[in-house]
PDB file of N, CA and C in Angstrom:
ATOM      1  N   UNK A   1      10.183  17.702  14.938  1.00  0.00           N
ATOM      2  CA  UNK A   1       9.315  17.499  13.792  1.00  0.00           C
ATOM      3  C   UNK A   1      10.118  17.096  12.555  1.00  0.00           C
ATOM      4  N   UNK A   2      11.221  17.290  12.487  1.00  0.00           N
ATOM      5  CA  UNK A   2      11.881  17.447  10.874  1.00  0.00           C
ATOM      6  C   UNK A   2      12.547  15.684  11.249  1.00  0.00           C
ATOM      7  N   UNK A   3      12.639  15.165  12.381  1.00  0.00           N
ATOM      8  CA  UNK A   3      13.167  13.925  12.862  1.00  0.00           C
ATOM      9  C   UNK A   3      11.797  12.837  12.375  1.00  0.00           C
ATOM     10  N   UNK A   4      10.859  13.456  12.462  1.00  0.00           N
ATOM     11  CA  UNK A   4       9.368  12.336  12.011  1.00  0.00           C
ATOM     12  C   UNK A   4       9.656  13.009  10.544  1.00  0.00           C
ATOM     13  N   UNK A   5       9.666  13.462   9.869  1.00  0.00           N
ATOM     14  CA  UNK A   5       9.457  13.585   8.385  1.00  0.00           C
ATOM     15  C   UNK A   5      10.829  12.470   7.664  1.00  0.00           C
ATOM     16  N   UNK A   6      12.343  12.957   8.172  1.00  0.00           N
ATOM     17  CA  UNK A   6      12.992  12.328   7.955  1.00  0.00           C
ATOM     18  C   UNK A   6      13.009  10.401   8.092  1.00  0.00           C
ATOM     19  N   UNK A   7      12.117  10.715   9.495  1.00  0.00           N
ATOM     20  CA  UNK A   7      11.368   8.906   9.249  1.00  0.00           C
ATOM     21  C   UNK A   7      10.790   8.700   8.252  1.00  0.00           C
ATOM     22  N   UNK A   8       9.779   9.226   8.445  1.00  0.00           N
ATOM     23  CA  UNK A   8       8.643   8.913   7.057  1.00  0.00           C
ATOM     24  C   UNK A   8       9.344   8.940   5.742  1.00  0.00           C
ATOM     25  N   UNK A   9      10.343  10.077   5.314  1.00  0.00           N
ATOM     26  CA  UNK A   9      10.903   9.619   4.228  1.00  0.00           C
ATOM     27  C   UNK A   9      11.641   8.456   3.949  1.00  0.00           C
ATOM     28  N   UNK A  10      12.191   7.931   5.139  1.00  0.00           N
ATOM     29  CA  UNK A  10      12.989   7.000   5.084  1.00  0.00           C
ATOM     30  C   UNK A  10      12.430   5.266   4.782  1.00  0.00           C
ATOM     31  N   UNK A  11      11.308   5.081   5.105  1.00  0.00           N
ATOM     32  CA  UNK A  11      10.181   4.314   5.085  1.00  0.00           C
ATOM     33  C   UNK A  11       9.346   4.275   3.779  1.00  0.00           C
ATOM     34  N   UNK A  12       9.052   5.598   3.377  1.00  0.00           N
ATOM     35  CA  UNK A  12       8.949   4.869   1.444  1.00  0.00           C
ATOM     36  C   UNK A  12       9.908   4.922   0.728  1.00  0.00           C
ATOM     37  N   UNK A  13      11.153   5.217   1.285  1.00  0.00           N
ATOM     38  CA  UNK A  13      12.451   4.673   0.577  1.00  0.00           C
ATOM     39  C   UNK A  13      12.887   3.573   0.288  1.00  0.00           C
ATOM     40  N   UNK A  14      12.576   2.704   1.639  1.00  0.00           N
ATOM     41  CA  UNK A  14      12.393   1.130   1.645  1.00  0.00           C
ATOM     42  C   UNK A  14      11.214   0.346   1.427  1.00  0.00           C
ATOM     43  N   UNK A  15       9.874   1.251   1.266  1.00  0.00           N
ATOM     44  CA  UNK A  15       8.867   0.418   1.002  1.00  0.00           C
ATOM     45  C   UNK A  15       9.149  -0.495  -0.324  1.00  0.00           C
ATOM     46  N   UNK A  16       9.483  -0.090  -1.222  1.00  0.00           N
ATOM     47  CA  UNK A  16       9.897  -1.090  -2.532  1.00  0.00           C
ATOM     48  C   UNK A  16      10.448  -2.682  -1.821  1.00  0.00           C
ATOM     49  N   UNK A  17      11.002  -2.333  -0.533  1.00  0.00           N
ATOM     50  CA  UNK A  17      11.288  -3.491   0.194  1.00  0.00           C
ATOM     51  C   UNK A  17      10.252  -5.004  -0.028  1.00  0.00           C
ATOM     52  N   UNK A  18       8.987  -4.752   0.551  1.00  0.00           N
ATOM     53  CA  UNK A  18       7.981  -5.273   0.211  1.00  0.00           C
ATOM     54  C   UNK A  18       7.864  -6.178  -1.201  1.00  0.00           C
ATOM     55  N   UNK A  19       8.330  -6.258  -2.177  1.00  0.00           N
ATOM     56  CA  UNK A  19       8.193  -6.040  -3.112  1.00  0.00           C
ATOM     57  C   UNK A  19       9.498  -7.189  -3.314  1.00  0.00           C
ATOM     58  N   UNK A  20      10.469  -6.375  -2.972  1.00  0.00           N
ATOM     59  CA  UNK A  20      11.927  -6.687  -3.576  1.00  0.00           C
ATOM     60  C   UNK A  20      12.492  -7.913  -3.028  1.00  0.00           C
ATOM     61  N   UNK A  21      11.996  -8.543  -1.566  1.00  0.00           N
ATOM     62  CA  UNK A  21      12.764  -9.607  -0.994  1.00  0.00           C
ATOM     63  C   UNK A  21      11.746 -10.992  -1.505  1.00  0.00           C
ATOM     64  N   UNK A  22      10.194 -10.538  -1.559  1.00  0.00           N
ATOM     65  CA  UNK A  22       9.603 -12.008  -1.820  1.00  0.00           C
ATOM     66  C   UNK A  22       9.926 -12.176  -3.278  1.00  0.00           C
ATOM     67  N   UNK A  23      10.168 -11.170  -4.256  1.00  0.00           N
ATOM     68  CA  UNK A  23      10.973 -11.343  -5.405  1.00  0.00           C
ATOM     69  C   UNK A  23      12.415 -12.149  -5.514  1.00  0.00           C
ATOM     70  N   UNK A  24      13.114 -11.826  -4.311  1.00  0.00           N
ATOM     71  CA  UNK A  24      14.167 -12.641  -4.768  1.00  0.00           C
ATOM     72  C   UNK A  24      14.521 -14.078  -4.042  1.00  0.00           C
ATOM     73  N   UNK A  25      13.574 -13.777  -3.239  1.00  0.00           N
ATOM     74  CA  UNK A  25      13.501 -15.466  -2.541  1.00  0.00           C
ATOM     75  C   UNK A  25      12.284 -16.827  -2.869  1.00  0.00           C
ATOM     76  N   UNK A  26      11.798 -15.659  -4.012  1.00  0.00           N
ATOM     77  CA  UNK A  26      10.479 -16.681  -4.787  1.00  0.00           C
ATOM     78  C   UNK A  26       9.849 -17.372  -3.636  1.00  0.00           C
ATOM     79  N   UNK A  27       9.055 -16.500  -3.188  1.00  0.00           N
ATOM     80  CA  UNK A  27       8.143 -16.052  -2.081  1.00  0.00           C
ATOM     81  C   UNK A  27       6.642 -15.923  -2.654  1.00  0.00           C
ATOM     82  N   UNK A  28       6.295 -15.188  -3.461  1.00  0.00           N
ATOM     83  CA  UNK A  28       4.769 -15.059  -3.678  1.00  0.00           C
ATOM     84  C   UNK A  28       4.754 -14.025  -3.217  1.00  0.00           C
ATOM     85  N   UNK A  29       3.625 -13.362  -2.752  1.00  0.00           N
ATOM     86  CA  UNK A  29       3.237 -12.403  -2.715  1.00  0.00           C
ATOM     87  C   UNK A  29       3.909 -12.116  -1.331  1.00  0.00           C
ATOM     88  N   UNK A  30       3.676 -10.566  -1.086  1.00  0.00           N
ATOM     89  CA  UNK A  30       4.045 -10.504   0.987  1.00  0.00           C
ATOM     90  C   UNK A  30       3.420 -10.875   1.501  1.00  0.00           C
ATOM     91  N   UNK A  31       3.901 -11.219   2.925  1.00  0.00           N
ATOM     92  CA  UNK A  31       3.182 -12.130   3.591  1.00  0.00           C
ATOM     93  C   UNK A  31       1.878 -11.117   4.119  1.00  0.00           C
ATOM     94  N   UNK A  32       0.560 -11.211   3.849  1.00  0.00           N
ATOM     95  CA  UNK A  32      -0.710 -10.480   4.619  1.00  0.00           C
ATOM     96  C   UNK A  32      -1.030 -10.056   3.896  1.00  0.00           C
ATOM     97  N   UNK A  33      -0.298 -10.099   2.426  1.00  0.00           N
ATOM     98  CA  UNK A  33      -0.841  -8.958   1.307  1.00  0.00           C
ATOM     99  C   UNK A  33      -1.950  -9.833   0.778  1.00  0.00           C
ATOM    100  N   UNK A  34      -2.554 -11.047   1.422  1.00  0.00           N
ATOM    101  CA  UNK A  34      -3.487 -11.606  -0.023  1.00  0.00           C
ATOM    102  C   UNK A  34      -4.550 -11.483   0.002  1.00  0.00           C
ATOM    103  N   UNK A  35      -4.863 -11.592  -1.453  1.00  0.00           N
ATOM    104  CA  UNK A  35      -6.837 -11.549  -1.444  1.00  0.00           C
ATOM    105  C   UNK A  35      -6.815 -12.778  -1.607  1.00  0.00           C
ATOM    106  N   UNK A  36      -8.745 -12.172  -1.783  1.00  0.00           N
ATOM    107  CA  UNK A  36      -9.454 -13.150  -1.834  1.00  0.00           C
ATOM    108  C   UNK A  36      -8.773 -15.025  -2.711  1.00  0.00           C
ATOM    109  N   UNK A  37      -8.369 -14.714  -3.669  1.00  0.00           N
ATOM    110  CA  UNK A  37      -8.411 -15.551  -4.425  1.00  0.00           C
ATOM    111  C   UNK A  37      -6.635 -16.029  -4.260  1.00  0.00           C
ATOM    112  N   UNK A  38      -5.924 -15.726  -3.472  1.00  0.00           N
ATOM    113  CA  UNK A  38      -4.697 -16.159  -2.746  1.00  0.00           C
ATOM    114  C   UNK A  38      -4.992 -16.989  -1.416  1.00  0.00           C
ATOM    115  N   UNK A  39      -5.745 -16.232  -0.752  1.00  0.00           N
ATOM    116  CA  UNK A  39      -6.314 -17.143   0.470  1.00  0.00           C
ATOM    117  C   UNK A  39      -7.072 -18.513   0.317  1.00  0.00           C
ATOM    118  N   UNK A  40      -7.869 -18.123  -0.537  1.00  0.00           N
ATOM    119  CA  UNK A  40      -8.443 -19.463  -0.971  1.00  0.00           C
ATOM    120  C   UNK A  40      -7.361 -20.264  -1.638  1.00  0.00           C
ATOM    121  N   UNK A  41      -6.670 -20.170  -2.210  1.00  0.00           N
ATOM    122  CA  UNK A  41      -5.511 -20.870  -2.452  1.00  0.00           C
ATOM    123  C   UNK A  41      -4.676 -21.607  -1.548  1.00  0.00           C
ATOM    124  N   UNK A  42      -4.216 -20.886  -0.568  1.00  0.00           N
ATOM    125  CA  UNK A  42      -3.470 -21.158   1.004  1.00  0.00           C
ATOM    126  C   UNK A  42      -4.675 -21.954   1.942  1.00  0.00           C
ATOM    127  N   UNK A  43      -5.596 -21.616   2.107  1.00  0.00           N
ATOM    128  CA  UNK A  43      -6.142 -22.613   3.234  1.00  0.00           C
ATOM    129  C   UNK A  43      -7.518 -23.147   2.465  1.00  0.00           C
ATOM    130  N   UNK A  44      -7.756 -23.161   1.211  1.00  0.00           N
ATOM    131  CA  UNK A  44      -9.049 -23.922   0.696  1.00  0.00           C
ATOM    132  C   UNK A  44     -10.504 -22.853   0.776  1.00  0.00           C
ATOM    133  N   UNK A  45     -10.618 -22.014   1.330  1.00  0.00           N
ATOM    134  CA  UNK A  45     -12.029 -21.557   0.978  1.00  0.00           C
ATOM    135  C   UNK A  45     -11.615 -19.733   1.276  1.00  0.00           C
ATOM    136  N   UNK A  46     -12.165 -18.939   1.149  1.00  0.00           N
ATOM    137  CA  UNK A  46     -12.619 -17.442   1.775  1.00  0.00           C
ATOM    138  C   UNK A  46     -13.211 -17.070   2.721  1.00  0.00           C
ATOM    139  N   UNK A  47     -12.965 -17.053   3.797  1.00  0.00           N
ATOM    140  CA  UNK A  47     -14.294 -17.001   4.881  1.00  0.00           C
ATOM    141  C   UNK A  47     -14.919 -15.542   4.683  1.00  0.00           C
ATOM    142  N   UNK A  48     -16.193 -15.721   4.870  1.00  0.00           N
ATOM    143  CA  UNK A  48     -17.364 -14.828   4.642  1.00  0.00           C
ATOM    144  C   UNK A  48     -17.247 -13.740   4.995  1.00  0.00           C
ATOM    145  N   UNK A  49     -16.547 -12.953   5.732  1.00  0.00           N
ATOM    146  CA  UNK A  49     -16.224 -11.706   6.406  1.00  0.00           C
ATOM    147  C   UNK A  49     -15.544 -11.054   5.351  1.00  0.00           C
ATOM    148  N   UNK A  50     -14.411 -11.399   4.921  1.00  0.00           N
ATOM    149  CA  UNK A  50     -13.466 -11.319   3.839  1.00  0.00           C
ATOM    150  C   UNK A  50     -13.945 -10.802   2.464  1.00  0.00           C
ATOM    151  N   UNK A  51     -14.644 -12.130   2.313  1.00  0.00           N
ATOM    152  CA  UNK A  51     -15.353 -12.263   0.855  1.00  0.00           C
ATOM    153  C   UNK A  51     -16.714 -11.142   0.674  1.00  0.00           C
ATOM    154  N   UNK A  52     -17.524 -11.062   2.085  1.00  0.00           N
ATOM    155  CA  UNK A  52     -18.101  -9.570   1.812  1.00  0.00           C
ATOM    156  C   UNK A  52     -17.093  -8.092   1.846  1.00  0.00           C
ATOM    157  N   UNK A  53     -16.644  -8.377   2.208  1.00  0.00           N
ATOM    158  CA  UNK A  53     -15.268  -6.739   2.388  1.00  0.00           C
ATOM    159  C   UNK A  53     -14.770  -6.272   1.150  1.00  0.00           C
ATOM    160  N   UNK A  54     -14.264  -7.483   0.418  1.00  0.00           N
ATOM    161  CA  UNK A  54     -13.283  -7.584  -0.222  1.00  0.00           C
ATOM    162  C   UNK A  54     -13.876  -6.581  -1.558  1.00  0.00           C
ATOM    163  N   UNK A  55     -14.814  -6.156  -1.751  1.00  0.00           N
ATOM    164  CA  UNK A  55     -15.484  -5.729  -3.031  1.00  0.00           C
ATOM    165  C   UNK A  55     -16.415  -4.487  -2.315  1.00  0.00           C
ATOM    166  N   UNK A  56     -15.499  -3.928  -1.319  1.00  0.00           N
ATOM    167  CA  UNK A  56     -16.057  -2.649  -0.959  1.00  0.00           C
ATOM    168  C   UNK A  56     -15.845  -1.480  -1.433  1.00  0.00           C
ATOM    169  N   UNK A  57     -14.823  -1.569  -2.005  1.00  0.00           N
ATOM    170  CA  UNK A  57     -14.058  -0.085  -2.268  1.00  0.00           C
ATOM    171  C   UNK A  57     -12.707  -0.719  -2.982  1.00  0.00           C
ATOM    172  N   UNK A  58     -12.653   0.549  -3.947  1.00  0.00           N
ATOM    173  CA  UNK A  58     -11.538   0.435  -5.138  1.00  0.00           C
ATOM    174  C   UNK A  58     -10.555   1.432  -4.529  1.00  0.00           C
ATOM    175  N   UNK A  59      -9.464   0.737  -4.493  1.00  0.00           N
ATOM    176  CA  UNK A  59      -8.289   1.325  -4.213  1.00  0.00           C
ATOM    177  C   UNK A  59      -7.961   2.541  -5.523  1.00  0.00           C
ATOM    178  N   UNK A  60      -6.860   3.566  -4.799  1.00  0.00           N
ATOM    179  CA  UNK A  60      -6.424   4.343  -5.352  1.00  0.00           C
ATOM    180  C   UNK A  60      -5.690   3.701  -6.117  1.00  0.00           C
ATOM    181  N   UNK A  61      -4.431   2.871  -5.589  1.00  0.00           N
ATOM    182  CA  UNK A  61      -3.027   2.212  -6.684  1.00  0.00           C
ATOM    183  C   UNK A  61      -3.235   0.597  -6.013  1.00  0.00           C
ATOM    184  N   UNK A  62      -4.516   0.172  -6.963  1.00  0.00           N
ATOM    185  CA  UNK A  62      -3.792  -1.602  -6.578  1.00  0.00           C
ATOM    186  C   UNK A  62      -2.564  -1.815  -6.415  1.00  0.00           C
ATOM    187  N   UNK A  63      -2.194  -2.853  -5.589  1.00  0.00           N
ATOM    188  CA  UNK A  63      -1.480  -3.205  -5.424  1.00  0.00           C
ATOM    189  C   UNK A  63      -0.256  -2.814  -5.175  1.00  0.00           C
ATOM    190  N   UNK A  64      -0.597  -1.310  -4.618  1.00  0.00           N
ATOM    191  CA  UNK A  64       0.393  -0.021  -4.282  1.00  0.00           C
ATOM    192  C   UNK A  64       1.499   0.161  -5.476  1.00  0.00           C
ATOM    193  N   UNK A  65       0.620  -0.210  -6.778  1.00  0.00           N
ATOM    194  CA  UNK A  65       1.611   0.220  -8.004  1.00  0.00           C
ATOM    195  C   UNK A  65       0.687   1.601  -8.878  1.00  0.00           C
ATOM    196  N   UNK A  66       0.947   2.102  -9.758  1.00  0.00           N
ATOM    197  CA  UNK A  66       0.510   2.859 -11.044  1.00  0.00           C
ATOM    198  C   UNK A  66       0.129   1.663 -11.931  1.00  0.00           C
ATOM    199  N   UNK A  67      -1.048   2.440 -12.495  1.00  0.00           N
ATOM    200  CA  UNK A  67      -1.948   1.687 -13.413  1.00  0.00           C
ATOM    201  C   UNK A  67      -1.165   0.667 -14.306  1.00  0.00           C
ATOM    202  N   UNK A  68      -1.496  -0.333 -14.633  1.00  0.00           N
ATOM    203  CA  UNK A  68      -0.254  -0.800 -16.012  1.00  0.00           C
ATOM    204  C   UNK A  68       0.843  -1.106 -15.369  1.00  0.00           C
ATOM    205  N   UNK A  69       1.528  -0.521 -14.494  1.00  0.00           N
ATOM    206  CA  UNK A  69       3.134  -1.372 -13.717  1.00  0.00           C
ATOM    207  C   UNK A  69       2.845  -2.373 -13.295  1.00  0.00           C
ATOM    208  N   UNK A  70       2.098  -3.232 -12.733  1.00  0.00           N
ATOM    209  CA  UNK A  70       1.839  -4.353 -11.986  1.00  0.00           C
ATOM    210  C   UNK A  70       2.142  -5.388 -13.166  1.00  0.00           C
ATOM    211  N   UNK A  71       2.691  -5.550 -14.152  1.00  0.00           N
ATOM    212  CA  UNK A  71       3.858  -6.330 -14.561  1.00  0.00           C
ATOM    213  C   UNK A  71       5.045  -6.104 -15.413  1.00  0.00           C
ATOM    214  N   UNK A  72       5.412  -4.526 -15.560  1.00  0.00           N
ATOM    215  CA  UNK A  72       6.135  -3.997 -15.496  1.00  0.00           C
ATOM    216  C   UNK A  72       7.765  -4.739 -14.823  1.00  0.00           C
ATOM    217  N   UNK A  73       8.679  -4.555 -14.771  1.00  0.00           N
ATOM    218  CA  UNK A  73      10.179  -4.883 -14.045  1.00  0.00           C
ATOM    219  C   UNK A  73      10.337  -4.649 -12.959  1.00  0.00           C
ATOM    220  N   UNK A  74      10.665  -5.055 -11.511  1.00  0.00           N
ATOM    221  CA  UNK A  74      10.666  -4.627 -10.596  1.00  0.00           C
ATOM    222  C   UNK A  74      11.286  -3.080 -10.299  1.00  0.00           C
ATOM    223  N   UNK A  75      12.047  -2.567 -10.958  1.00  0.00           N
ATOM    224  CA  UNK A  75      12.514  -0.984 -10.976  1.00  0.00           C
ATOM    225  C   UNK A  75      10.910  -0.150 -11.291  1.00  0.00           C
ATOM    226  N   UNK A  76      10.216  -0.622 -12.126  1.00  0.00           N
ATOM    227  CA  UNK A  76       8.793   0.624 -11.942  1.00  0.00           C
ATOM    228  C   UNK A  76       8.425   0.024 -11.109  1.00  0.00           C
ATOM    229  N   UNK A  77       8.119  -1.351 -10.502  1.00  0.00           N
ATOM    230  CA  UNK A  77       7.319  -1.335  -9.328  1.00  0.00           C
ATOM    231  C   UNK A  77       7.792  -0.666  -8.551  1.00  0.00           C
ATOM    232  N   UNK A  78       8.886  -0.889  -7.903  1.00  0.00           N
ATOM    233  CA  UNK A  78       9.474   0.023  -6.832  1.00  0.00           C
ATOM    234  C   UNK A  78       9.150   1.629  -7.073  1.00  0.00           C
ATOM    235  N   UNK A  79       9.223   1.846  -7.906  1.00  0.00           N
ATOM    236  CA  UNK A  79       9.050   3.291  -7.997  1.00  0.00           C
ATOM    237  C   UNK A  79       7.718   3.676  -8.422  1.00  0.00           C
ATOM    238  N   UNK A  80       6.378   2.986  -8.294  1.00  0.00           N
ATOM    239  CA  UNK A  80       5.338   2.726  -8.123  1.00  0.00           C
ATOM    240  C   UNK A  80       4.953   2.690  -6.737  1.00  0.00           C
ATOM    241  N   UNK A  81       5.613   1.629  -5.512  1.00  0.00           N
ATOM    242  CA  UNK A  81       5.425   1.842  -4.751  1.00  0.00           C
ATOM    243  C   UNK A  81       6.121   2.846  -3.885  1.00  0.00           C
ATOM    244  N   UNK A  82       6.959   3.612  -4.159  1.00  0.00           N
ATOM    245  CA  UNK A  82       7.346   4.551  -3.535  1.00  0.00           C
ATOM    246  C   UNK A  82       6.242   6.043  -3.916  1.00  0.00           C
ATOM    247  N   UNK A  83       5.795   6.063  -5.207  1.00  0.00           N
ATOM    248  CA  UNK A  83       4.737   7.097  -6.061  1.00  0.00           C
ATOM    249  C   UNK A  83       3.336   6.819  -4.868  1.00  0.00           C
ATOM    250  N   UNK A  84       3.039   5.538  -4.629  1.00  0.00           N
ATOM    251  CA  UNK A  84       1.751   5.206  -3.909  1.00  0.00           C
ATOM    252  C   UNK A  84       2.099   5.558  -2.743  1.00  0.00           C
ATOM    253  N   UNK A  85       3.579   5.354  -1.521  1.00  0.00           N
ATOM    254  CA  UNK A  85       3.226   6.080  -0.911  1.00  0.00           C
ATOM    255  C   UNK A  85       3.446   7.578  -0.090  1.00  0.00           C
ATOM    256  N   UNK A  86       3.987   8.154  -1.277  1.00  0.00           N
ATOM    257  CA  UNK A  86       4.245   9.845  -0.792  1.00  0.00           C
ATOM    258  C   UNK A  86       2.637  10.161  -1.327  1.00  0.00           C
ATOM    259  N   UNK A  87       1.634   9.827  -2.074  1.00  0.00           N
ATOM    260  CA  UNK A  87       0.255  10.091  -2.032  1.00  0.00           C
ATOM    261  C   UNK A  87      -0.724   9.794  -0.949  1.00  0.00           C
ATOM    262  N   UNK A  88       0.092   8.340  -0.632  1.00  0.00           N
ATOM    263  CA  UNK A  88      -0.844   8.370   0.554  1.00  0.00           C
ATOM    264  C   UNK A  88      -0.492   9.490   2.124  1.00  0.00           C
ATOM    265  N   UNK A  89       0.667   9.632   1.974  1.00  0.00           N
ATOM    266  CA  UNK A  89       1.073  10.614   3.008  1.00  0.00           C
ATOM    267  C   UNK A  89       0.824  11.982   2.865  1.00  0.00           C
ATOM    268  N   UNK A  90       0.813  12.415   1.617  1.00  0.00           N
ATOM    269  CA  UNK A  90      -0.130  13.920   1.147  1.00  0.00           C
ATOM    270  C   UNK A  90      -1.578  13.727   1.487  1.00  0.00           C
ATOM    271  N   UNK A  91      -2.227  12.711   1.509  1.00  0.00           N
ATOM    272  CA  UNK A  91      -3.488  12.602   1.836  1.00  0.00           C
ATOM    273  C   UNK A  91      -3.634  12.800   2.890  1.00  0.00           C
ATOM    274  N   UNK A  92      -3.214  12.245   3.851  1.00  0.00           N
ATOM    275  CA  UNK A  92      -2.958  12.160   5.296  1.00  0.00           C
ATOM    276  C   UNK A  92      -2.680  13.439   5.781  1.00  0.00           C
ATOM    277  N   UNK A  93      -1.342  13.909   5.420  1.00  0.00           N
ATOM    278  CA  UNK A  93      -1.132  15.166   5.988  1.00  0.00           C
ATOM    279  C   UNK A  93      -2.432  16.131   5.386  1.00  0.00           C
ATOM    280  N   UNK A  94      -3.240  16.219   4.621  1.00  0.00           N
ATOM    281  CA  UNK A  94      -3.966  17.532   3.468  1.00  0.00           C
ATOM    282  C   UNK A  94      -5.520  17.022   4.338  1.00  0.00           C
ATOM    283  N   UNK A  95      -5.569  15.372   5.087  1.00  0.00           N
ATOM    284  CA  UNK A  95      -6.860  15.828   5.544  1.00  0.00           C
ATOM    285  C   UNK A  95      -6.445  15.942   7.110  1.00  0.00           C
ATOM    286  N   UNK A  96      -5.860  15.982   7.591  1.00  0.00           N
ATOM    287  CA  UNK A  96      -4.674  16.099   8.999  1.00  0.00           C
ATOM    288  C   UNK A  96      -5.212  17.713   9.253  1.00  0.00           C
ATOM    289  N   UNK A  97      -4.321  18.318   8.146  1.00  0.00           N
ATOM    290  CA  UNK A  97      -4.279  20.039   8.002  1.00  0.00           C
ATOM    291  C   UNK A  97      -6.031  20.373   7.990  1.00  0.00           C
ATOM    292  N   UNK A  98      -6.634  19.876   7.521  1.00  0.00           N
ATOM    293  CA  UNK A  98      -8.266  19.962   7.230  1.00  0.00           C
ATOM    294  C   UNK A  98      -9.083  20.535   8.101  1.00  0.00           C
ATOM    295  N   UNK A  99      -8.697  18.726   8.686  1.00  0.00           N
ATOM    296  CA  UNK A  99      -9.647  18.741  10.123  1.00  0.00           C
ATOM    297  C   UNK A  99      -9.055  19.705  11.459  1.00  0.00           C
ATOM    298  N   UNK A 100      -7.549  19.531  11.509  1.00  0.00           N
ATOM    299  CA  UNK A 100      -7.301  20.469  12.072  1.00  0.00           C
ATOM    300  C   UNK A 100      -7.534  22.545  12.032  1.00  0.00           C
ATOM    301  N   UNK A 101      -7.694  22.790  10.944  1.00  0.00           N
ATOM    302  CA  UNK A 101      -8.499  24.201  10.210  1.00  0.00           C
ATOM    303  C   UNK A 101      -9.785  23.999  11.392  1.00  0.00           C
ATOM    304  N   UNK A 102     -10.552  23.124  10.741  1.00  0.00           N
ATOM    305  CA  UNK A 102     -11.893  23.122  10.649  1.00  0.00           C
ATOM    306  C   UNK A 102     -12.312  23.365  12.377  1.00  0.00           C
ATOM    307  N   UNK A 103     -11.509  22.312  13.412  1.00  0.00           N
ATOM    308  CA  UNK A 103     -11.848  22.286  15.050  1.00  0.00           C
ATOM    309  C   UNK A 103     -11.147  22.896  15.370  1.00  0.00           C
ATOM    310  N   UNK A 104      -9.995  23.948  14.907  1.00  0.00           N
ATOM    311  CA  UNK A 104      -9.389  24.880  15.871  1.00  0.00           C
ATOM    312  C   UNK A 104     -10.385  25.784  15.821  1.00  0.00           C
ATOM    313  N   UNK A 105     -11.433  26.274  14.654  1.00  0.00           N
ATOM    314  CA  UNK A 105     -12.492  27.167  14.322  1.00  0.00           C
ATOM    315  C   UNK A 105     -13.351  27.049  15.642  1.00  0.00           C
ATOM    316  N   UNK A 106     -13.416  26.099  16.086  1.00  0.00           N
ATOM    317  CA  UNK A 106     -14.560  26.498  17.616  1.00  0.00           C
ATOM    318  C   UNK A 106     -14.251  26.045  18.440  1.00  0.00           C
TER     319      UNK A 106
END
């Protein structure tokens, strides 16, 4: 167990990765990261699946940054995206622990 945590830590250590290489190879965004209005850019339209989805639900940290960093210096992004994801992994583990409570109960 302490061998999967030590992963997981190791993985939003480098998540800033994301971030840091299409930055220095003037890249654009990561590759899969785009919306709506990037895609339409890259191949000419939004297809309809997308374009209904896309306005379903508000993320916790656009763009896996803190409010206001998203043009900030790449040092708060990174440490934005490292903030976005030890939250998302407290989430995970806190509804993990939850559900597990809840079905060991019967």
């Amino acid at each position: 167990m302490h061998r999967l945590w030590k992963v997981i830590i190791l993985l939003v250590i480098l998540s800033p990765l994301g971030i840091i290489v299409p930055y220095l190879l003037n890249a654009g965004s990561a590759w899969g990261e785009w919306g709506p209005d990037e895609i339409k850019e890259l191949i000419g339209y939004v297809p309809s699946g997308l374009e209904k989805l896309s306005d379903l639900g508000k993320p916790l940290f656009p763009d896996y940054n803190l409010k206001g960093w998203e043009e900030k210096p790449l040092t708060y992004q990174s440490i934005g995206y490292i903030v976005s994801g030890l939250v998302g992994i407290l989430i995970v583990v806190g509804v993990t622990l939850l559900l597990g409570k809840v079905l060991s109960r019967r």
